[in-house]
C-alpha atoms as a PDB file:
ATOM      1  CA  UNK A   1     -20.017   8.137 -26.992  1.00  0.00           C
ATOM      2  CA  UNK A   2     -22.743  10.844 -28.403  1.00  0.00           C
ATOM      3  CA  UNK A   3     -25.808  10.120 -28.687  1.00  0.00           C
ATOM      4  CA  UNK A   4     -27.164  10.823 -32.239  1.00  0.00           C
ATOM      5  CA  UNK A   5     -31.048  11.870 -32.545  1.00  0.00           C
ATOM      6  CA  UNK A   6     -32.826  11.635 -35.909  1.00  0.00           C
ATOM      7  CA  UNK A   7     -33.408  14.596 -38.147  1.00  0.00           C
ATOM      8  CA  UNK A   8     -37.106  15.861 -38.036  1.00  0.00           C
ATOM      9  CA  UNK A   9     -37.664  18.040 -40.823  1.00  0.00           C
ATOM     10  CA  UNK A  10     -41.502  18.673 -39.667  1.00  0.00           C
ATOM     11  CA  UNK A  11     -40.039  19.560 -35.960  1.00  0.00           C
ATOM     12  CA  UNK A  12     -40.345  23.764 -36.167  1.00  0.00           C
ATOM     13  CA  UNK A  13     -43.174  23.729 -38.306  1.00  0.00           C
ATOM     14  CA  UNK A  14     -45.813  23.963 -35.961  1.00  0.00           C
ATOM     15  CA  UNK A  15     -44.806  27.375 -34.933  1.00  0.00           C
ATOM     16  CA  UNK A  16     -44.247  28.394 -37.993  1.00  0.00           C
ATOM     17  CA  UNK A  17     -47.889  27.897 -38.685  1.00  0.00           C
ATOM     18  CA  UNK A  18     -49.247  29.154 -35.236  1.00  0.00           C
ATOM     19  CA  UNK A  19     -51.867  31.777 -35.641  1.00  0.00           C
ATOM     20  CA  UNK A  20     -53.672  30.375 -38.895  1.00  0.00           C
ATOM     21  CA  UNK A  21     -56.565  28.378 -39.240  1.00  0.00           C
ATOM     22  CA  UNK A  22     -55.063  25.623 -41.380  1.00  0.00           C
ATOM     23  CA  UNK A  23     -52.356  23.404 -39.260  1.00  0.00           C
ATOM     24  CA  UNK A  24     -49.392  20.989 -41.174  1.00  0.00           C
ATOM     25  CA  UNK A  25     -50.619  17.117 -41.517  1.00  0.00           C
ATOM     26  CA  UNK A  26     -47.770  15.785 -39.210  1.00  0.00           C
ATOM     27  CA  UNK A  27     -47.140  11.792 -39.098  1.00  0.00           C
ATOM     28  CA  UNK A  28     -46.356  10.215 -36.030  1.00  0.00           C
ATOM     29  CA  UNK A  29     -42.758  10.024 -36.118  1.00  0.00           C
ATOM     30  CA  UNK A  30     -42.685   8.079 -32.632  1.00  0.00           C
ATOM     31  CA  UNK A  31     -42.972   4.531 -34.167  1.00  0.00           C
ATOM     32  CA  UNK A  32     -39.528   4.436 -36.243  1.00  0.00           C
ATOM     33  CA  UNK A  33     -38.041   5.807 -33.081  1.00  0.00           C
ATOM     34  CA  UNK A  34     -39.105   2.944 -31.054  1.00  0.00           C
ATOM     35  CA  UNK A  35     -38.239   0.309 -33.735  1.00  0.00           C
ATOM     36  CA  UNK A  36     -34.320   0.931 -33.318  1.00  0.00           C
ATOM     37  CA  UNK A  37     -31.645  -1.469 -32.584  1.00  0.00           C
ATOM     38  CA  UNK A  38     -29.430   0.575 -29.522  1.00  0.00           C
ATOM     39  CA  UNK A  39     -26.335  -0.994 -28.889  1.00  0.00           C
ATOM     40  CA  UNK A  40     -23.386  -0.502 -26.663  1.00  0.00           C
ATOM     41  CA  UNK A  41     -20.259  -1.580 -27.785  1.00  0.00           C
ATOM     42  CA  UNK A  42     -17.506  -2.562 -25.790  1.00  0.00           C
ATOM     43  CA  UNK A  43     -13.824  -3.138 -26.245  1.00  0.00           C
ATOM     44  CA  UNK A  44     -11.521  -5.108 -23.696  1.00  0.00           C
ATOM     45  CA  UNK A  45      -7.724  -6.808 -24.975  1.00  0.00           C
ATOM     46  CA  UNK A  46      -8.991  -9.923 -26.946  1.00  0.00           C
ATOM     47  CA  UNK A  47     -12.620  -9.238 -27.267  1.00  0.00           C
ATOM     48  CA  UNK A  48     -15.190  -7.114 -28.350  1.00  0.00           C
ATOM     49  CA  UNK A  49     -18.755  -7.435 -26.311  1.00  0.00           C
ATOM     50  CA  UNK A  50     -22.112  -5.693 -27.757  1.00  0.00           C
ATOM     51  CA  UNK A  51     -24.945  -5.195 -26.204  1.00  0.00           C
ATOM     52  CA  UNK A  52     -28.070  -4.982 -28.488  1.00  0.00           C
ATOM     53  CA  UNK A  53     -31.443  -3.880 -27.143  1.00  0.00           C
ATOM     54  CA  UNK A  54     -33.993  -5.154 -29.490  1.00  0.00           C
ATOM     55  CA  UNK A  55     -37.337  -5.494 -27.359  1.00  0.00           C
ATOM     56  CA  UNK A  56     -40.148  -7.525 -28.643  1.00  0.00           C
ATOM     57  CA  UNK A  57     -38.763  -9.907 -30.891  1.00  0.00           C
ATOM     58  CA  UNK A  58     -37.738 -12.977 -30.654  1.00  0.00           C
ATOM     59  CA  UNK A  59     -34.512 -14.855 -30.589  1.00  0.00           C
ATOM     60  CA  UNK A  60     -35.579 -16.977 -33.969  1.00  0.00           C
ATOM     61  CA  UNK A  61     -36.228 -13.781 -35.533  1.00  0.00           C
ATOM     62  CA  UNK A  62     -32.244 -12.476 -35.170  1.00  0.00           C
ATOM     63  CA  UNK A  63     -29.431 -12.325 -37.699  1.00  0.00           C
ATOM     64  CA  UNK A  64     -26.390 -11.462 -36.872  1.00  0.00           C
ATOM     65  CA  UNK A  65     -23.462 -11.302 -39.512  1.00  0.00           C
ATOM     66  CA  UNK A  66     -19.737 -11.110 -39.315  1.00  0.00           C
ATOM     67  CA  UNK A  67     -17.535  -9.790 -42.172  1.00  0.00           C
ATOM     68  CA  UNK A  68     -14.060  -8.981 -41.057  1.00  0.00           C
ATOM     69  CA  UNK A  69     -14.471  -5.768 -38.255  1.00  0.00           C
ATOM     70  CA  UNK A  70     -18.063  -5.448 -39.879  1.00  0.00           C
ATOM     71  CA  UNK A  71     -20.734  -6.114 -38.158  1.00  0.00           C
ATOM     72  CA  UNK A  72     -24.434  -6.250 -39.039  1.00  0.00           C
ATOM     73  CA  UNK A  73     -27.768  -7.015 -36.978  1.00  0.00           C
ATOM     74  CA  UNK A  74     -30.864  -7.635 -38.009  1.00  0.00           C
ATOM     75  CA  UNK A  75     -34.077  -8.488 -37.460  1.00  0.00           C
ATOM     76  CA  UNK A  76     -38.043  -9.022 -38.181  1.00  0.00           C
ATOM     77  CA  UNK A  77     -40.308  -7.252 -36.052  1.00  0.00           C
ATOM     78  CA  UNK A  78     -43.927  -7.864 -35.956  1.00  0.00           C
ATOM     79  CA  UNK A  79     -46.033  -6.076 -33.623  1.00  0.00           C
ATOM     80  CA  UNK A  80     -50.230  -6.360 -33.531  1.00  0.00           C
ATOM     81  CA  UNK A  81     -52.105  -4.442 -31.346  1.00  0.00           C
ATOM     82  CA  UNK A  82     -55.486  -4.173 -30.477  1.00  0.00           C
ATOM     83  CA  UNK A  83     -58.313  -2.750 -28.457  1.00  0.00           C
ATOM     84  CA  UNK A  84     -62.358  -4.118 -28.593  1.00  0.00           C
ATOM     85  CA  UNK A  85     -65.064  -2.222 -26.749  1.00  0.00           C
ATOM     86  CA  UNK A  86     -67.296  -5.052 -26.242  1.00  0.00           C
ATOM     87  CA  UNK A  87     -67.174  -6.779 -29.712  1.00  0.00           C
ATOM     88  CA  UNK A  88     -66.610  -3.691 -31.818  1.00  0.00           C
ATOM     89  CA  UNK A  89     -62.832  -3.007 -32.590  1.00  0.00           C
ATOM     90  CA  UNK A  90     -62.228   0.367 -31.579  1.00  0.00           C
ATOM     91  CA  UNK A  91     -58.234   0.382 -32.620  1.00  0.00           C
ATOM     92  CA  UNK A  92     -56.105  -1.704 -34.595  1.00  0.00           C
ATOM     93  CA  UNK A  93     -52.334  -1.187 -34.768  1.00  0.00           C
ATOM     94  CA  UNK A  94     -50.058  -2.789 -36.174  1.00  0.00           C
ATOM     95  CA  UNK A  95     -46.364  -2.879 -37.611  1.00  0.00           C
ATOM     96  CA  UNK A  96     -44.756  -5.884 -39.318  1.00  0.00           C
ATOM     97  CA  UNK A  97     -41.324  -4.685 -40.819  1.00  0.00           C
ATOM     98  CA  UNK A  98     -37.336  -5.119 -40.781  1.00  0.00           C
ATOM     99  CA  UNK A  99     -34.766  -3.798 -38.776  1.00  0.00           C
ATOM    100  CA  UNK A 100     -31.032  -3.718 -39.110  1.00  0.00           C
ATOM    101  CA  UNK A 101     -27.983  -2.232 -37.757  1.00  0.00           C
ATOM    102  CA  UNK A 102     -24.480  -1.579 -39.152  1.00  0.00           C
ATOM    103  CA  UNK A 103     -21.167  -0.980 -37.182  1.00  0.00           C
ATOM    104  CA  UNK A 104     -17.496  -1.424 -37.835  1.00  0.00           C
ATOM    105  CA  UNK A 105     -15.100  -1.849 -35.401  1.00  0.00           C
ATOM    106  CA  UNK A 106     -10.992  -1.129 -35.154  1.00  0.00           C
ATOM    107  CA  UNK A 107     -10.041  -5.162 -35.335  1.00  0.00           C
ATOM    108  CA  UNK A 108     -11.126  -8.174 -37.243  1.00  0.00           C
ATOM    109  CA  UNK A 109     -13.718 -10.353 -35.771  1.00  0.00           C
ATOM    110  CA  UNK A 110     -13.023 -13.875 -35.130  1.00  0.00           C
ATOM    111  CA  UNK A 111     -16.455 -15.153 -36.884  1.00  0.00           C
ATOM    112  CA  UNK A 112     -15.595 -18.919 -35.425  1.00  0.00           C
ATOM    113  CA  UNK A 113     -15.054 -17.773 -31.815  1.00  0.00           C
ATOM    114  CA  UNK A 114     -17.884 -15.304 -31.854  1.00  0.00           C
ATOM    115  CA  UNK A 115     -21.281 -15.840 -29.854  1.00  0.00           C
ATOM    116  CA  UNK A 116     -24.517 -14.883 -29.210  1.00  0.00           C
ATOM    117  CA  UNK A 117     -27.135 -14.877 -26.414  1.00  0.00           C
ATOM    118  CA  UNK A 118     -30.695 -13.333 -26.199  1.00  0.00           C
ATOM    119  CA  UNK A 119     -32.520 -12.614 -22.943  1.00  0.00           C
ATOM    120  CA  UNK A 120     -35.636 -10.446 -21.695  1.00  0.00           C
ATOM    121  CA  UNK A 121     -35.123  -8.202 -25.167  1.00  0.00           C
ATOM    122  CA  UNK A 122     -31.700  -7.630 -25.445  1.00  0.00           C
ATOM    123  CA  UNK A 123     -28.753  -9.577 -27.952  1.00  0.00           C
ATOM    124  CA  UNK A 124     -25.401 -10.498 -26.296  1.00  0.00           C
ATOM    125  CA  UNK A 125     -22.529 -10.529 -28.428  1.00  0.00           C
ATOM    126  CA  UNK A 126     -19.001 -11.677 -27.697  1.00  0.00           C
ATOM    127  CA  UNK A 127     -16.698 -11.386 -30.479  1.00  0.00           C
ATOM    128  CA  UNK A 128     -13.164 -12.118 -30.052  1.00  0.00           C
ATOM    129  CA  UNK A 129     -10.500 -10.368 -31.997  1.00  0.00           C
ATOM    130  CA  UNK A 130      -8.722 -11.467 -34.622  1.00  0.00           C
ATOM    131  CA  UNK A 131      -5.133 -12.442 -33.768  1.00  0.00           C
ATOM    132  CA  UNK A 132      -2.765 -10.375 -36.252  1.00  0.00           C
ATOM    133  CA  UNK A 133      -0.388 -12.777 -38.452  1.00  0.00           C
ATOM    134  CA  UNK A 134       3.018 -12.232 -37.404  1.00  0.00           C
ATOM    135  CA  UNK A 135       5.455 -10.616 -39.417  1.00  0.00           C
ATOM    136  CA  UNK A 136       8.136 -12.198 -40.743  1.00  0.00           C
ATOM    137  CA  UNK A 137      11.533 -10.335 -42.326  1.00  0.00           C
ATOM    138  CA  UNK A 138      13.451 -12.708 -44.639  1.00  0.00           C
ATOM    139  CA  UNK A 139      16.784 -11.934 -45.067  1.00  0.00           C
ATOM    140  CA  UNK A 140      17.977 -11.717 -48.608  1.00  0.00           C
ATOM    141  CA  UNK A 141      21.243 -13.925 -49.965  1.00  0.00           C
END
């Protein structure tokens, strides 16, 4: 599977600007990065198993829904973050937002059958296939 990075239009534009006084505002494009669901996504003969990596959030803070062979994970994230110097804050950070993740997969998920387990930052999944109805010819009189 290839991995897929995230387009950076501001990536080139420091050189472009190298030489002159006056340098591009650029926003720290690190944070989104970090805040993304990674998954690997498994396929065996009645079942397919996902692995979602979705550090710092907790298990009461997960959605997962099933809709046919879609797939979607989601997710509040609320990180705080900061650093005193004696009593004075010196930095405050933080990030309170949403996260989700869509993914479709060759079969039908069995939403009754399916299950979930979270542990040390990462989402289990193990979602059986659909069994395909049977055809049936009828023979005509």
């Amino acid at each position: 599977m290839a991995a897929l990075k995230r387009f950076d239009p501001f990536e080139d534009l420091d050189d472009m600007f190298k030489g002159f006084w006056l340098r591009p505002v650029r926003l720290d494009m690190d944070m989104p990065q970090q805040l993304q669901i990674k998954l690997d996504v498994k396929s065996s003969d009645g079942a397919y198993t996902v692995a979602a990596e979705i550090p710092g959030v907790k298990k009461e803070d997960i959605k997962v829904d099933i809709d046919g062979n879609r797939v979607t994970i989601s997710a509040e994230v609320k990180k705080e973050s900061e650093e005193k110097k004696g009593e004075e804050v010196i930095r405050s950070e933080r990030y309170y937002g949403a996260l989700s993740r869509t993914f479709t997969l060759d079969a039908e998920v069995d939403d009754v059958k399916a299950e979930a387990k979270h542990a040390d930052g990462v989402l289990k999944l193990t979602l059986p296939k659909k069994v395909a109805a049977s055809k049936k010819r009828v023979s005509v009189n």
